[in-house]
N, C-alpha and C. Protein backbone atom coordinates (compact mmCIF):
# COMPACT_ATOMS: atom_id res chain seq x y z
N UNK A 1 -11.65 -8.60 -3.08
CA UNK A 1 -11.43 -9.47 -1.95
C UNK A 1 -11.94 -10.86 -2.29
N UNK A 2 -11.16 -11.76 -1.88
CA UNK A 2 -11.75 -13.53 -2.04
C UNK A 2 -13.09 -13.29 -1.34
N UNK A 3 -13.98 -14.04 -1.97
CA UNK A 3 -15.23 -14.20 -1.39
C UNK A 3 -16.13 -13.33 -1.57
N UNK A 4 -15.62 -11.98 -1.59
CA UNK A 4 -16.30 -10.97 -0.92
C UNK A 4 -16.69 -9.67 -2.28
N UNK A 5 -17.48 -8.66 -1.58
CA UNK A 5 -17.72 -7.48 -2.35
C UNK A 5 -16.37 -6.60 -2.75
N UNK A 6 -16.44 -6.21 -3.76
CA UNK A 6 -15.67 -5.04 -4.12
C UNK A 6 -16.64 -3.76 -4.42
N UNK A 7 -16.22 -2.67 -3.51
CA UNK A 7 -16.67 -1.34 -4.27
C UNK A 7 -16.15 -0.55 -4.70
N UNK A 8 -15.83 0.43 -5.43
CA UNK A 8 -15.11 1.80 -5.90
C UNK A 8 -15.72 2.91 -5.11
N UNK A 9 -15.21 3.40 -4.85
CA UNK A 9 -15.89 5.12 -4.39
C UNK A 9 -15.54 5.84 -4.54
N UNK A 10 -16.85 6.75 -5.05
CA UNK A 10 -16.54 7.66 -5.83
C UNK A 10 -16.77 9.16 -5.33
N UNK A 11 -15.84 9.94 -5.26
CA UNK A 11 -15.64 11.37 -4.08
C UNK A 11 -17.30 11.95 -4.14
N UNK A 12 -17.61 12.40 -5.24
CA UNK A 12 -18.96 12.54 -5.54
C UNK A 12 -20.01 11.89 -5.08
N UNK A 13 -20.21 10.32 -4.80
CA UNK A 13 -21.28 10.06 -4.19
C UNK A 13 -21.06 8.99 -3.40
N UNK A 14 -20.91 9.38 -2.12
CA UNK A 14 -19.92 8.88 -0.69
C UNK A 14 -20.86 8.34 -0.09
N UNK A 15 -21.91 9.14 -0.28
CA UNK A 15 -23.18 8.77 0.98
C UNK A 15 -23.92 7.28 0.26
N UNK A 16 -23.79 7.28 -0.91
CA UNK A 16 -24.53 6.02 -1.92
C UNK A 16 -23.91 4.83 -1.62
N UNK A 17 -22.52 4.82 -1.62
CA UNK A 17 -21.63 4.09 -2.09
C UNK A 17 -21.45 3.48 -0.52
N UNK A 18 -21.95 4.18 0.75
CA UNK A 18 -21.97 2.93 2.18
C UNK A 18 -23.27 2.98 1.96
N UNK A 19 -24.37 3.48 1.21
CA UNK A 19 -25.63 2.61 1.63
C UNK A 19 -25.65 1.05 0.58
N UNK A 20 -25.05 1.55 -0.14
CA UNK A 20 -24.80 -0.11 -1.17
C UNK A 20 -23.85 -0.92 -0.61
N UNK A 21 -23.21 -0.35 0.51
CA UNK A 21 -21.86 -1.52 1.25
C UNK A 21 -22.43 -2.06 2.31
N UNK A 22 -22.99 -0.83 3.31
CA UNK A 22 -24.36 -1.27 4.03
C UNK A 22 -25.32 -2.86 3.85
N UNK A 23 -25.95 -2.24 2.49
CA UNK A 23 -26.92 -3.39 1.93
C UNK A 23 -25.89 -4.86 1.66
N UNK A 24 -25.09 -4.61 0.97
CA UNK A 24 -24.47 -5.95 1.27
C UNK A 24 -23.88 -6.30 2.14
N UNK A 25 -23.42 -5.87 2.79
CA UNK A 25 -22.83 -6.61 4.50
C UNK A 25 -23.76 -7.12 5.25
N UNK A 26 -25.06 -6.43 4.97
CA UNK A 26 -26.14 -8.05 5.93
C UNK A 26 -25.97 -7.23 7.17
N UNK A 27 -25.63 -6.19 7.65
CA UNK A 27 -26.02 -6.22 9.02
C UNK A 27 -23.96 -6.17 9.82
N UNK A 28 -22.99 -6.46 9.20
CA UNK A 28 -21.61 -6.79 9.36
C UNK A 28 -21.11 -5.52 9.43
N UNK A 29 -19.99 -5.64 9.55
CA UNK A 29 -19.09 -3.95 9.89
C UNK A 29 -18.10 -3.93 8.50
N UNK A 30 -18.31 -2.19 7.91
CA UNK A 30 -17.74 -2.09 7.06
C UNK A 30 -16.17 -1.19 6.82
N UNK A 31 -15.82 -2.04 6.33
CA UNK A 31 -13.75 -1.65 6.03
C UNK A 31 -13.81 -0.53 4.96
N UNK A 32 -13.47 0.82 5.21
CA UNK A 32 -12.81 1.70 4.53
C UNK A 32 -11.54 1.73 3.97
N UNK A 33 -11.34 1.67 2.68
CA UNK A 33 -9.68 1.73 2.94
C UNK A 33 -9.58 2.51 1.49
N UNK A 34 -8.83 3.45 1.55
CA UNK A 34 -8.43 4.76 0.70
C UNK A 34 -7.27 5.65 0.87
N UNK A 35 -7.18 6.69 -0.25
CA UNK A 35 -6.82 7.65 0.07
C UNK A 35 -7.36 8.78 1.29
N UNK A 36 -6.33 9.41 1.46
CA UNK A 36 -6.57 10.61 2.10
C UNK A 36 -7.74 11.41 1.83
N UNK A 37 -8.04 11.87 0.78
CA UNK A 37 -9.52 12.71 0.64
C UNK A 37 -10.46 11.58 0.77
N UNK A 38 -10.65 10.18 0.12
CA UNK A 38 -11.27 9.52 0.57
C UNK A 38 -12.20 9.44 2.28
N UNK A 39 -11.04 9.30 3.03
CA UNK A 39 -11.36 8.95 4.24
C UNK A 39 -11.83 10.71 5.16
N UNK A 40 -10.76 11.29 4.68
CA UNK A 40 -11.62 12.96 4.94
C UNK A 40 -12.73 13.03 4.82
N UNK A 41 -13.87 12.80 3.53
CA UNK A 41 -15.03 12.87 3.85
C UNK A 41 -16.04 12.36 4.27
N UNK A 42 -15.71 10.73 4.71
CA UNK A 42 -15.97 10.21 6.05
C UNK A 42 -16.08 11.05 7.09
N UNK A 43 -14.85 11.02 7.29
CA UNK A 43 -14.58 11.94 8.56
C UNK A 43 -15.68 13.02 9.10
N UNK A 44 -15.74 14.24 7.53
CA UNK A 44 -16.57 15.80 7.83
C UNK A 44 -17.58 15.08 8.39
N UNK A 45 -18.27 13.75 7.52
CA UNK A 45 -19.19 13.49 7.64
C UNK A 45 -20.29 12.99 8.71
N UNK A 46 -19.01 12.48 9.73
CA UNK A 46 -18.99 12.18 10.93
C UNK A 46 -19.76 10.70 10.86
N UNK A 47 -19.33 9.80 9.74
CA UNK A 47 -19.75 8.71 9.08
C UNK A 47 -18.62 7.10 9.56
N UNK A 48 -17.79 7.54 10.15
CA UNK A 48 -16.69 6.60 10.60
C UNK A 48 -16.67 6.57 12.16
N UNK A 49 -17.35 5.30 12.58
CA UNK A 49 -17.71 5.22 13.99
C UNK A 49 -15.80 4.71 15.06
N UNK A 50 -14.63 3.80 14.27
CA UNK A 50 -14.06 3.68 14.40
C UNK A 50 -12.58 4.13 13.11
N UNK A 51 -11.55 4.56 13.84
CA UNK A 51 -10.54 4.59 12.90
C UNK A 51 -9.09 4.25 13.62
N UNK A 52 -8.46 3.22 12.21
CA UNK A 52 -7.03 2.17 12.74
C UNK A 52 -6.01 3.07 12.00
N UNK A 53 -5.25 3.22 12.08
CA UNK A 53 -4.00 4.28 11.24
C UNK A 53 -3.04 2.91 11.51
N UNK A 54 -2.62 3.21 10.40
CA UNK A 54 -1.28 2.46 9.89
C UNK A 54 0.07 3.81 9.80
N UNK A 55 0.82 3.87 10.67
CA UNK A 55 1.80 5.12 10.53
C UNK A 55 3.14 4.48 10.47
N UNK A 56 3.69 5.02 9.08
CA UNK A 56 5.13 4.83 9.04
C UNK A 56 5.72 5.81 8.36
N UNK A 57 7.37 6.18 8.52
CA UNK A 57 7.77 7.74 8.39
C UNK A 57 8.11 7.84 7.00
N UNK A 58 8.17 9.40 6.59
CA UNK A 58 8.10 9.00 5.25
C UNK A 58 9.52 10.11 5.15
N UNK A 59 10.67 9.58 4.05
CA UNK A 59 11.47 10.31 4.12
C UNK A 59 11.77 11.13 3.32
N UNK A 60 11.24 11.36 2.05
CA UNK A 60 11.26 11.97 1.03
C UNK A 60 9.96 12.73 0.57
N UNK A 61 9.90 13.66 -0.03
CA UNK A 61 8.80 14.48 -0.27
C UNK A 61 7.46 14.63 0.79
N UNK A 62 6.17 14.66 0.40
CA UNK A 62 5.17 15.50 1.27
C UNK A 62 3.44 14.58 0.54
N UNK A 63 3.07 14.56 1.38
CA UNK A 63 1.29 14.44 0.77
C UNK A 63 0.28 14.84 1.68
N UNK A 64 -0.99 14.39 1.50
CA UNK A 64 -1.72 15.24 2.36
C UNK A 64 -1.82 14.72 3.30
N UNK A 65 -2.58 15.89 4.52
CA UNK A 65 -2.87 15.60 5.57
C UNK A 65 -3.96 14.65 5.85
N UNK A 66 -4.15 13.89 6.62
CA UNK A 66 -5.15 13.19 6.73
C UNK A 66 -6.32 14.20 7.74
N UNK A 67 -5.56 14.55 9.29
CA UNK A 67 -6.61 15.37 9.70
C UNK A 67 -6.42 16.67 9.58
N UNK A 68 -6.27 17.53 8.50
CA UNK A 68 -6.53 18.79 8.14
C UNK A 68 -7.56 19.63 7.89
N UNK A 69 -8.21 20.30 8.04
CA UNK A 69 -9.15 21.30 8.10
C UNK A 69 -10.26 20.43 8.77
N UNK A 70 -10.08 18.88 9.62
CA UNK A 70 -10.82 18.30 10.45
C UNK A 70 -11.39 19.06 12.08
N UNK A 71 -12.43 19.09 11.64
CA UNK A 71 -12.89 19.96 13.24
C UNK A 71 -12.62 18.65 14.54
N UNK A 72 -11.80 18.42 14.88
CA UNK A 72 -11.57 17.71 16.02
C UNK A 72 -12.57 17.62 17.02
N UNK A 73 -12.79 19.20 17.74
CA UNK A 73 -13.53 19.22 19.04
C UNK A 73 -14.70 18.77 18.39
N UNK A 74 -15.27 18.62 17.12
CA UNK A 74 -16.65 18.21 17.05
C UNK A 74 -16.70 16.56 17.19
N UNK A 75 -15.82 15.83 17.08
CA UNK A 75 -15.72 14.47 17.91
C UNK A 75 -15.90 14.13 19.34
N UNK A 76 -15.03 15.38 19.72
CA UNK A 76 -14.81 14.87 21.21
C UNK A 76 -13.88 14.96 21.31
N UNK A 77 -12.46 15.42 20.46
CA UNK A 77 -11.52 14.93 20.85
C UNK A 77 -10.40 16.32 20.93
C-alpha cells in the first residue's frame, strides 16, 4: 500500500501476524484482505469485529466456502 504497511500472513501464525498489524496501526482499525481460509480463521477465532463481502456470481467452476464449518449461532447470528 502507498504510504503504508504491508504484511503477509501466514495460516500458521495468525494470532502474531495482527499483534504486529496491531503494533503498527498506532491504535487505527485493521483491513483483512485474503483468501478464503485466510479469513476463516479469523472468523473460528472470533478475531474479526466487522465483515464487508464483496459478492459477485461466479459462472464457471466451484471454490470454497467462505462460511463453512463456521459456527454461526456462536456470533449471534
Amino acid at each position: 500500500m502507498a504510504g503504508g504497511t504491508e504484511f503477509r500472513l501466514s495460516p500458521k501464525a495468525f494470532h502474531a501476524a495482527l499483534e504486529q498489524a496491531s503494533a503498527a496501526a498506532g491504535g487505527r482499525h485493521i483491513r483483512l484482505g485474503g483468501g478464503v481460509s485466510i479469513i476463516r480463521q479469523y472468523l473460528r477465532a472470533a478475531l474479526i469485529d466487522e465483515l464487508h463481502l464483496a459478492i459477485r456470481p461466479v459462472l464457471l467452476g466451484s471454490g470454497e466456502h467462505l462460511l463453512n464449518d463456521i459456527d454461526m449461532r456462536a456470533f449471534g447470528l
